[in-house]
C-alpha atoms as a PDB file:
ATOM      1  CA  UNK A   1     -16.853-191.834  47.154  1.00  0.00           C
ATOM      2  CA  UNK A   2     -15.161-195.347  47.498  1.00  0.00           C
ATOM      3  CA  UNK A   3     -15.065-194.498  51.647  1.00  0.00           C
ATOM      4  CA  UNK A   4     -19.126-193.765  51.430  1.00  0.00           C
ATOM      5  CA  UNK A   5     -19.826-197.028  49.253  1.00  0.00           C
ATOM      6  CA  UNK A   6     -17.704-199.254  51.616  1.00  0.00           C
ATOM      7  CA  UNK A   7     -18.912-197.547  54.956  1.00  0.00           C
ATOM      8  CA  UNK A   8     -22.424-197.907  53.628  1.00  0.00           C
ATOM      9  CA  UNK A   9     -22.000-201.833  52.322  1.00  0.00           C
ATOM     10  CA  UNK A  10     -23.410-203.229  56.052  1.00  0.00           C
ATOM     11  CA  UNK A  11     -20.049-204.419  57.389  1.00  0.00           C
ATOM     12  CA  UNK A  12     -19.594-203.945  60.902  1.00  0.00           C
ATOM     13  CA  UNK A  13     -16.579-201.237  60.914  1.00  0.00           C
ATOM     14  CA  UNK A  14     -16.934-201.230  64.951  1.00  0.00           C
ATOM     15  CA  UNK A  15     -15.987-204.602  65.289  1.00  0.00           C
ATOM     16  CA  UNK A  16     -18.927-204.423  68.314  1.00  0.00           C
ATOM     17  CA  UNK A  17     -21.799-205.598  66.212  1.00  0.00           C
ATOM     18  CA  UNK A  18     -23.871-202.205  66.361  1.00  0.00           C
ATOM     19  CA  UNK A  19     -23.682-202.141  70.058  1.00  0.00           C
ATOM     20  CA  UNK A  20     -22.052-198.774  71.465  1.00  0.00           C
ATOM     21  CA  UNK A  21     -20.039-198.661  74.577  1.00  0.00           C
ATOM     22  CA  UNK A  22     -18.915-196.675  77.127  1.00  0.00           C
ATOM     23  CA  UNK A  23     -14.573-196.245  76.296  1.00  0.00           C
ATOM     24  CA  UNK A  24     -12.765-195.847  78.884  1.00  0.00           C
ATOM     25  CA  UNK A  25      -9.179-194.207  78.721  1.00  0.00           C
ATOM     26  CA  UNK A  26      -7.318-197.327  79.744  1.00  0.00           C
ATOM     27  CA  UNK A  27      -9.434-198.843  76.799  1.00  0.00           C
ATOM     28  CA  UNK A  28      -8.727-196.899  74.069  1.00  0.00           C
ATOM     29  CA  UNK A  29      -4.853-197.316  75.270  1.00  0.00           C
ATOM     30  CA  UNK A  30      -5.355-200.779  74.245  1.00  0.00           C
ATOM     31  CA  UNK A  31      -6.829-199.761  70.271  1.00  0.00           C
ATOM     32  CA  UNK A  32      -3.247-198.276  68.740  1.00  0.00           C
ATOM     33  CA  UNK A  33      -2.575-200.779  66.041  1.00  0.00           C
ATOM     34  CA  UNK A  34      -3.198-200.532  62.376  1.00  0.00           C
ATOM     35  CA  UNK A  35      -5.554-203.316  62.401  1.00  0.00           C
ATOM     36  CA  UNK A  36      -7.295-202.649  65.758  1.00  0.00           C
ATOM     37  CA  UNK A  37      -7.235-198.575  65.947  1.00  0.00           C
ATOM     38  CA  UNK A  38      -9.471-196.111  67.868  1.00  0.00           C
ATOM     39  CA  UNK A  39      -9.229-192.467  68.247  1.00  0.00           C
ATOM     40  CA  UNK A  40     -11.251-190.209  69.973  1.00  0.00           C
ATOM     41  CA  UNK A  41     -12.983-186.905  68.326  1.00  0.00           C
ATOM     42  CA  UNK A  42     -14.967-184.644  70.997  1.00  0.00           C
ATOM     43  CA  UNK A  43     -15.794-186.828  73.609  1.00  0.00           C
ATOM     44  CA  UNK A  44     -17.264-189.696  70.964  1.00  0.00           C
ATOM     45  CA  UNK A  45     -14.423-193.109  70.168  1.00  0.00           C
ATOM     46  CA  UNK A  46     -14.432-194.233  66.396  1.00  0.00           C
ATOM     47  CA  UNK A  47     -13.054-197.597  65.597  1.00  0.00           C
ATOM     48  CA  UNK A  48     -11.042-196.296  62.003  1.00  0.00           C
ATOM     49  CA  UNK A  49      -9.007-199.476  61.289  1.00  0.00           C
ATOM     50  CA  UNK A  50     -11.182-199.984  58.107  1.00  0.00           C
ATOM     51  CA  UNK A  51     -10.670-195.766  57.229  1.00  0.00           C
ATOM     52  CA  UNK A  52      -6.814-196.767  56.895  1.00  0.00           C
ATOM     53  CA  UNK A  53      -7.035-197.120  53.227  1.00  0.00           C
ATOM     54  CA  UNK A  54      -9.276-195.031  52.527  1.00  0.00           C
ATOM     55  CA  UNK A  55      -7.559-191.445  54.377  1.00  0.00           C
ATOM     56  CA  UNK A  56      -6.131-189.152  52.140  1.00  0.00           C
ATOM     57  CA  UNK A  57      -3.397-188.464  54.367  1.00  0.00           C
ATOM     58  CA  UNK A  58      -2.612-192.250  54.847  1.00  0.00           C
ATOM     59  CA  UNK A  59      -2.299-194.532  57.200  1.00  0.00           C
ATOM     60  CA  UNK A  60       0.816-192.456  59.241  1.00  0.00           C
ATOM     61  CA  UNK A  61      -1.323-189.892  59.721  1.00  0.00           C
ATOM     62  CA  UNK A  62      -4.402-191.605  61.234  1.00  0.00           C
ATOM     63  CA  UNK A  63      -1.966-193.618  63.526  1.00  0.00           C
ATOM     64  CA  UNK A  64      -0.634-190.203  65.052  1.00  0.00           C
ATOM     65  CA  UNK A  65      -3.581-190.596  66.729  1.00  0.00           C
ATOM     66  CA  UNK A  66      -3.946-194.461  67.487  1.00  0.00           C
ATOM     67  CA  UNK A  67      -5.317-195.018  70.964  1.00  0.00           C
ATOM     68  CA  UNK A  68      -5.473-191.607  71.776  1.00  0.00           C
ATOM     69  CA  UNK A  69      -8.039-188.391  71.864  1.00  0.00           C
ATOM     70  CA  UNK A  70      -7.149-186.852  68.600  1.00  0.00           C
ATOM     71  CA  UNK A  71      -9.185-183.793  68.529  1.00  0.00           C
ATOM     72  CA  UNK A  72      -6.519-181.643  68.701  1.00  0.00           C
ATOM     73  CA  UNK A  73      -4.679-183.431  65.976  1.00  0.00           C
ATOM     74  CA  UNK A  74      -7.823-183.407  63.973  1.00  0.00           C
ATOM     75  CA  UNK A  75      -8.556-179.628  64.193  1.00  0.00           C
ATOM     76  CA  UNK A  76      -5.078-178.623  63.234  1.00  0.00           C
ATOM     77  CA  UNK A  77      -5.527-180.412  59.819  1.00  0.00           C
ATOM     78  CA  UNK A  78      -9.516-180.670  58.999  1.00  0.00           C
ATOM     79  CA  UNK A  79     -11.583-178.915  61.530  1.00  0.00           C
ATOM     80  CA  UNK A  80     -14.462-178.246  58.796  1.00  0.00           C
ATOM     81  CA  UNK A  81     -14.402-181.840  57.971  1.00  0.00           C
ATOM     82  CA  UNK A  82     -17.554-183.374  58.999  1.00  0.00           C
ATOM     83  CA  UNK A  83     -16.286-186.631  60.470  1.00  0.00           C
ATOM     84  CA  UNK A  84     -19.427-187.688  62.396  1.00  0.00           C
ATOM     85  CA  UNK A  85     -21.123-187.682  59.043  1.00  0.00           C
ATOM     86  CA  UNK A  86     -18.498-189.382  57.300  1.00  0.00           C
ATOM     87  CA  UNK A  87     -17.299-191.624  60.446  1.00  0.00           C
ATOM     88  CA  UNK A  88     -20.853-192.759  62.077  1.00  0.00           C
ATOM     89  CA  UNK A  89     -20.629-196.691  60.874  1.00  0.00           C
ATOM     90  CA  UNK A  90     -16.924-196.879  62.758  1.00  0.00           C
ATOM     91  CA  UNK A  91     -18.780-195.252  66.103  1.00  0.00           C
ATOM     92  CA  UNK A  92     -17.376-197.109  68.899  1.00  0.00           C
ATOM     93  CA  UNK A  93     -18.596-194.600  71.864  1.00  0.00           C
ATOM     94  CA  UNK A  94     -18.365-191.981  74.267  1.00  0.00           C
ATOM     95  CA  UNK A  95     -15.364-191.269  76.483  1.00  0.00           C
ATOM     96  CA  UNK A  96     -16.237-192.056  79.835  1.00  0.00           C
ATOM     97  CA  UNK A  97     -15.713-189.193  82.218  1.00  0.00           C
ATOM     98  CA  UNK A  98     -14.060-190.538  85.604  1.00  0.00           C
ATOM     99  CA  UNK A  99     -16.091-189.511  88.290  1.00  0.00           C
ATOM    100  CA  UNK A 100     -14.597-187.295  91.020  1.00  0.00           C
ATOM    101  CA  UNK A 101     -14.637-188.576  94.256  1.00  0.00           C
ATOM    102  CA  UNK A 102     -14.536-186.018  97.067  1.00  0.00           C
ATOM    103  CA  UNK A 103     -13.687-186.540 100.484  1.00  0.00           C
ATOM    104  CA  UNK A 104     -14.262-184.546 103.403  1.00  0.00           C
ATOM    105  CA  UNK A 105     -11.552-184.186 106.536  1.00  0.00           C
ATOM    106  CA  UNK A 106     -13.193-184.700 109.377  1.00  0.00           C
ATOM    107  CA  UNK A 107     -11.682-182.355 112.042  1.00  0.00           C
END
């Protein structure tokens, strides 16, 4: 219940003032720090620096997944949790997906 008051109490938990970006993985590389710490859940980047004290695992066990996609990390432990519900105020993104580039050989 404290998590819903706090997320709901109009602080910006992004730290990107409502806007929502595109994350590239090279960016979310750069978010691994207790203070400043994004993870990735199916495709969508959540900024949970401000979850830190509020996780019942703790703080360790968010930062397994600092800077990283933590899906898999995330579905070994709570799968049925529903964090998009409980996580939309710290929404940061979507992953980018790096286009392919093809190239022909010319013969």
């Amino acid at each position: 219940m404290d998590w819903i008051r706090f997320a709901k109490s109009g602080k910006d938990l992004t730290g990107l003032r409502g806007r929502l970006i595109e994350v590239t993985e090279e960016e979310l590389q750069k978010h691994n720090r207790r203070e400043d710490c994004w993870t990735c859940i199916r495709g969508m980047v959540y900024n949970v620096s401000a979850y830190m004290d509020y996780h019942p695992g703790g703080e360790e066990e968010l930062m397994k997944a600092a800077g990283v996609d933590g899906t898999e990390l995330f579905d070994q432990v709570h799968r049925w949790v529903n964090y998009e519900s409980m996580l939309k105020e710290c929404l940061v993104g979507r992953m980018s997906t790096k286009a392919v580039r093809l190239c022909k050989v010319w013969h």
